[in-house]
Protein backbone atom coordinates (compact mmCIF):
# COMPACT_ATOMS: atom_id res chain seq x y z
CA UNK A 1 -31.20 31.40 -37.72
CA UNK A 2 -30.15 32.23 -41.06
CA UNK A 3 -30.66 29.68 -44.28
CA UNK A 4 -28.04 29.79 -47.77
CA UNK A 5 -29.19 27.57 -50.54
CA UNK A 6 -26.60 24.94 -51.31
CA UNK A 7 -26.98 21.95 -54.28
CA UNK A 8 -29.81 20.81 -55.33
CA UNK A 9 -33.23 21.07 -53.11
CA UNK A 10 -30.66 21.27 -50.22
CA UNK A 11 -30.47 24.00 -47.79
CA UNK A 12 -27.64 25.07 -45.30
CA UNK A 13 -29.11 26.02 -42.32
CA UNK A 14 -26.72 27.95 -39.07
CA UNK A 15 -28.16 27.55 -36.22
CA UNK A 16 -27.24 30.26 -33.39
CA UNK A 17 -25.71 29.40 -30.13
CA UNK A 18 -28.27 30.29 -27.92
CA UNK A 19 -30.88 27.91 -29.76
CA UNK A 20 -29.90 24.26 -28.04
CA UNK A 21 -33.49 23.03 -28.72
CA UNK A 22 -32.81 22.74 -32.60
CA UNK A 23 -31.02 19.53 -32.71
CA UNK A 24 -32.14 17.78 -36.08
CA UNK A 25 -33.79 18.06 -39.15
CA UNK A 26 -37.41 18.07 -38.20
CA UNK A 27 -36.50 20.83 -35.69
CA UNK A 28 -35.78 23.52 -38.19
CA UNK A 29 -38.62 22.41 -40.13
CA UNK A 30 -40.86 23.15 -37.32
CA UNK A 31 -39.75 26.50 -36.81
CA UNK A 32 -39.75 27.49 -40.48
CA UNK A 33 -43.02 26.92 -40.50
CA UNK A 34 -44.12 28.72 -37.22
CA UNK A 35 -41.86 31.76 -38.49
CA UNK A 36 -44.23 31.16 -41.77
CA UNK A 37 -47.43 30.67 -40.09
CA UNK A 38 -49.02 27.03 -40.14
CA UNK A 39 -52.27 28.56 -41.55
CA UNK A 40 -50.19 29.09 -45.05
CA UNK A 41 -48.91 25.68 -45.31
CA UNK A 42 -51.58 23.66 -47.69
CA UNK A 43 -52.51 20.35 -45.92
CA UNK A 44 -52.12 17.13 -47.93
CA UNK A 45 -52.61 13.40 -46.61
CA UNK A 46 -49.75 11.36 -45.28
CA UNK A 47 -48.61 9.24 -48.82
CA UNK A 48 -47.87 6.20 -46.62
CA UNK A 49 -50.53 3.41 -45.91
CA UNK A 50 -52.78 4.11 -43.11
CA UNK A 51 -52.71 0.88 -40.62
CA UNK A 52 -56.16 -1.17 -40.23
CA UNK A 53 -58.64 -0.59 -37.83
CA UNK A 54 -57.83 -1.54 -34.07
CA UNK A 55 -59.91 -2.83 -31.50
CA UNK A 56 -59.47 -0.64 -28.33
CA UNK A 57 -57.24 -2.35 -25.89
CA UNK A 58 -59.83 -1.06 -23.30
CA UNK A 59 -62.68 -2.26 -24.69
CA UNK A 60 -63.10 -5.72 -22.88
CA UNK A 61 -61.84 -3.42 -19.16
CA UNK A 62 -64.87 -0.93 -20.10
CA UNK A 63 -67.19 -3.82 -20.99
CA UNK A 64 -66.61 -5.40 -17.25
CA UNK A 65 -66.61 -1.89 -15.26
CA UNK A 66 -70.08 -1.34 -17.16
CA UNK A 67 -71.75 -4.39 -16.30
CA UNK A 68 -70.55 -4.83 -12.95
CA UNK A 69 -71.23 -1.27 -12.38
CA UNK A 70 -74.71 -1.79 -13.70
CA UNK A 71 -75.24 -4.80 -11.28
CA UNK A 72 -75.31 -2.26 -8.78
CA UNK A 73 -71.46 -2.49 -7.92
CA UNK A 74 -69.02 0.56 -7.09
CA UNK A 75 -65.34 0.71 -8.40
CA UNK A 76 -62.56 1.20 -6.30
CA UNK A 77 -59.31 2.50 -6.60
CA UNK A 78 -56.85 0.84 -4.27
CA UNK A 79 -53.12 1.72 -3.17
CA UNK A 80 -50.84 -0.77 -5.27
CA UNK A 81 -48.23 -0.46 -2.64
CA UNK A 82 -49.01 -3.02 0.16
CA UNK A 83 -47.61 -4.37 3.56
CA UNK A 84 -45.24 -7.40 3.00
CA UNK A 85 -47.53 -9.35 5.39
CA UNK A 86 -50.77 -9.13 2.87
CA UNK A 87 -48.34 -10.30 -0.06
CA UNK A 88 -47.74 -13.49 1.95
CA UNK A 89 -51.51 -13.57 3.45
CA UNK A 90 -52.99 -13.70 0.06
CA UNK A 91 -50.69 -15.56 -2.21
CA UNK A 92 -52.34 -17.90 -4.29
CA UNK A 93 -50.94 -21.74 -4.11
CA UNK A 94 -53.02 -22.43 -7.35
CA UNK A 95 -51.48 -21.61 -10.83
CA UNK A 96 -52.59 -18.53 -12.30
CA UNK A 97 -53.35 -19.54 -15.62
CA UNK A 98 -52.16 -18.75 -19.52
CA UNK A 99 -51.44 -15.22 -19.31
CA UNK A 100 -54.02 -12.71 -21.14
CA UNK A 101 -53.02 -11.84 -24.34
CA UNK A 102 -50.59 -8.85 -23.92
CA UNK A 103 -50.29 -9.58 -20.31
CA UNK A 104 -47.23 -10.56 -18.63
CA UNK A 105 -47.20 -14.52 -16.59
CA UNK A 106 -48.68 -14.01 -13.21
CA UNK A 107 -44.91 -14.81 -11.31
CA UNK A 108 -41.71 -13.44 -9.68
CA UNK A 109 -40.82 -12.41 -6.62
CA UNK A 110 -42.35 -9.21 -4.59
CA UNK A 111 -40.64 -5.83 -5.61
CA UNK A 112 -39.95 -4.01 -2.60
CA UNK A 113 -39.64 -0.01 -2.70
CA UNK A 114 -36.63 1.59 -2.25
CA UNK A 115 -37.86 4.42 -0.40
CA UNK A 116 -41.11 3.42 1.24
CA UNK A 117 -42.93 5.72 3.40
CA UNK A 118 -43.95 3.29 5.87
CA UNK A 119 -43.97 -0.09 6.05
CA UNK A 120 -47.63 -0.39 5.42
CA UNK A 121 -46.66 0.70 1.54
CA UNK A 122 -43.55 -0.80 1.33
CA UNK A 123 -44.28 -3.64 -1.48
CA UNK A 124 -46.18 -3.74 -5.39
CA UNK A 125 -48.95 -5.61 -4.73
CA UNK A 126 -49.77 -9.26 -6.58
CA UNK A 127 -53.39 -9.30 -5.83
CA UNK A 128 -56.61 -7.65 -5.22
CA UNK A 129 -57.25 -8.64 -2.21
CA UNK A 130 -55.77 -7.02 0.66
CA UNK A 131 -57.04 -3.58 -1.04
CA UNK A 132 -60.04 -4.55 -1.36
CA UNK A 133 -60.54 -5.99 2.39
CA UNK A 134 -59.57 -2.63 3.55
CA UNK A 135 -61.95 -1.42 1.42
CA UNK A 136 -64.73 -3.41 3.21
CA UNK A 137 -63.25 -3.27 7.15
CA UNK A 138 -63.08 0.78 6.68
CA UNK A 139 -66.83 0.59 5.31
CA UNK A 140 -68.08 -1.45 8.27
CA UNK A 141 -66.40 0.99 11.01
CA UNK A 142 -68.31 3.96 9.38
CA UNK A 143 -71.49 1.61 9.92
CA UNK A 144 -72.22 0.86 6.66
CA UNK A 145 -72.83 -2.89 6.26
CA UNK A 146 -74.08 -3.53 2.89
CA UNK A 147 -70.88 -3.07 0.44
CA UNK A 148 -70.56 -3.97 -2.87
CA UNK A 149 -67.39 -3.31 -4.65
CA UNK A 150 -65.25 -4.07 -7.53
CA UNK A 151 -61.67 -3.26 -8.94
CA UNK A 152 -59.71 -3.23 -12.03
CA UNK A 153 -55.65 -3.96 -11.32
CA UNK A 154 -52.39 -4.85 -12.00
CA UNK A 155 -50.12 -6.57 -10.19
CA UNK A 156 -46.71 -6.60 -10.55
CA UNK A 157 -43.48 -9.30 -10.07
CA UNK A 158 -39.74 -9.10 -10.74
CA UNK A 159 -38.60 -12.30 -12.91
CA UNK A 160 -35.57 -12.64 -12.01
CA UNK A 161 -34.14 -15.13 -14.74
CA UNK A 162 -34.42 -12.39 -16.83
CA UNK A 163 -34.38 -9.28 -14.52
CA UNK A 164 -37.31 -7.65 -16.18
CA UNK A 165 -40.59 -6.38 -14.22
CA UNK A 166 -44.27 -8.59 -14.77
CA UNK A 167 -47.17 -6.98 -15.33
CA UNK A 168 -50.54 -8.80 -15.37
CA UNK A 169 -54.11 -7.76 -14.76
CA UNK A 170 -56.88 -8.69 -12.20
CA UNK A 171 -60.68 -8.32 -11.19
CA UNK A 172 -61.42 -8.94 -7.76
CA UNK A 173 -64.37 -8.11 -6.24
CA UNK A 174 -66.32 -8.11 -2.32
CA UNK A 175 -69.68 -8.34 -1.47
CA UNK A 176 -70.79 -8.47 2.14
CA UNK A 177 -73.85 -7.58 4.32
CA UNK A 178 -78.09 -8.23 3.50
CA UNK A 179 -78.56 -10.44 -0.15
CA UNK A 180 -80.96 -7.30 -0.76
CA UNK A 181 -82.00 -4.04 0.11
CA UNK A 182 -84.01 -3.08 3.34
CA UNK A 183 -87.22 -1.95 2.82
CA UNK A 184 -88.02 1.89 4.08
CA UNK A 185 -90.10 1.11 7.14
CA UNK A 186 -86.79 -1.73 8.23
CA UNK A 187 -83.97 0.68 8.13
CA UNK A 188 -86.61 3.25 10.65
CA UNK A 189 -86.88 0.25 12.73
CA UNK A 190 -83.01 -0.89 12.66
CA UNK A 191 -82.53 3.02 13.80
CA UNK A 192 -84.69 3.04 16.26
CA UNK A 193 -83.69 0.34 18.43
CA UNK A 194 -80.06 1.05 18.13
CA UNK A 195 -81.08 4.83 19.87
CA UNK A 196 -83.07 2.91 22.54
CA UNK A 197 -79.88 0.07 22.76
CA UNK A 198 -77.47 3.59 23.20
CA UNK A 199 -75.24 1.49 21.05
CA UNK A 200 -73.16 3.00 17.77
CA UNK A 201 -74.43 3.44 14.59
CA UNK A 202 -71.77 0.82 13.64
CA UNK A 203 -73.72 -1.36 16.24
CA UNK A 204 -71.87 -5.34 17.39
CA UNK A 205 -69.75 -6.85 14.66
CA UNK A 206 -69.94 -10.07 16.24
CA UNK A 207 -73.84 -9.79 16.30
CA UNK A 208 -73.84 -7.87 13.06
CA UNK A 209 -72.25 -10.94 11.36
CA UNK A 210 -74.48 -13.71 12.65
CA UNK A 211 -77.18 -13.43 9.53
CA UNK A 212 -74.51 -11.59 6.84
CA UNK A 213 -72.42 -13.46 4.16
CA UNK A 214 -69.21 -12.42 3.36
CA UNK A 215 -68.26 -13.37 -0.04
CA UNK A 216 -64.49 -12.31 -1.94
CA UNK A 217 -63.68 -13.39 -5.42
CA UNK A 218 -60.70 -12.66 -7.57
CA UNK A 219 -60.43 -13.25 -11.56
CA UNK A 220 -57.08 -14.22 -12.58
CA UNK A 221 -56.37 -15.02 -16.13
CA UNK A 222 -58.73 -16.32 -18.10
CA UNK A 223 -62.67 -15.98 -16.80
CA UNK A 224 -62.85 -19.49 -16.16
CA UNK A 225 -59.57 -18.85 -14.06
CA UNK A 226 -61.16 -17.63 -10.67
CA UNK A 227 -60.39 -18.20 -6.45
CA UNK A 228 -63.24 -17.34 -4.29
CA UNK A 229 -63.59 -17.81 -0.46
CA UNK A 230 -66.88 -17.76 1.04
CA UNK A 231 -66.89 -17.39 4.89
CA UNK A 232 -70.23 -17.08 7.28
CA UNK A 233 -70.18 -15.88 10.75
């Protein structure tokens, strides 16, 4: 690249063929100075006003995933692509509420992927739930019957009055098995007679399910804004 000196302050810069990535102005200032060095270039501040402070927009997310995390919950992280029967499983025949602020309204129709890879994954989720069901059935194969989970989400609609895609976020949450811990010397005896039964570790689910609660919730909106379905075996 070679530079002539032209009127004024201006400079006439000729930039070789082979160079495509210097398109504009700021382009040939950026390699002047790495040709330079940036070490030799004196640093001064920026002589436009800085913008006021910001709140984080993760703050309030963080704030929830630390408290329900510290209530002894774990975060999941489900697939947002879904089967079209959970979509219609789980919708929601109650209004979803004012919108949060920066959030998209919770409406539209499902968006359906072009390409899916099965039809398990084949539509954008619109709630929590189905996720986090899985969540809970694949927990109670492996035996484990106490489950406490959470999850941060969007889901997603296409509005189709004016063809753009909705984006609005969600806490759900599942809690199923004992209201509190067993004790040490329980769990031994829980073991032991499932050896002398012969049965799995993941034992009856019908007589697992007698003395447990199964509890689902789902935040939409505002906090006040909230389905829940409580079901006991």
């Amino acid at each position: 690249m070679t530079a002539t000196a032209g009127l004024g302050e201006a400079l006439i810069a000729v930039i070789p063929s082979w160079r495509a990535d210097l398109e504009i102005e700021s382009d040939v200032a950026e390699e002047v100075a790495r040709v330079l060095g940036y070490q030799k270039i004196p640093p001064i501040l920026p002589h436009t006003a800085m913008p006021p402070y910001l709140d984080s927009p993760l703050g309030v997310r963080d704030l929830v995933r630390q408290t329900l995390a510290g209530a002894g919950l774990t975060e999941v992280v489900t697939a947002a692509l879904i089967a079209p029967r959970q979509v219609e499983a789980f919708r929601s025949a109650t209004p979803a509420g004012p919108a949060l602020p920066g959030d998209d309204p919770a409406e539209g129709r499902t968006i359906r992927a072009v390409n899916a890879l099965s039809s398990e994954h084949a539509v954008l989720r619109q709630q929590l739930l189905a996720g986090l069901l899985q969540v809970v059935a694949l927990n109670l194969h492996q035996g484990r019957e106490d489950v406490a989970i959470f999850e941060i989400g969007k889901g997603y609609g296409y509005d189709e009055a004016s063809g753009l895609i909705r984006e609005w976020w969600r806490l759900g949450f599942a809690l199923t098995g004992a209201s509190q811990p067993q004790k040490c010397k329980q769990r031994h005896q829980a073991n032991a007679d499932r050896q002398r039964r012969g049965a799995p570790d993941i034992g009856n689910l019908q007589r697992r399910r007698r003395n447990k609660t199964f509890f689902v919730g789902v935040f939409a909106g505002r906090p006040g804004d909230q389905q829940q379905e409580r079901q006991r075996g």
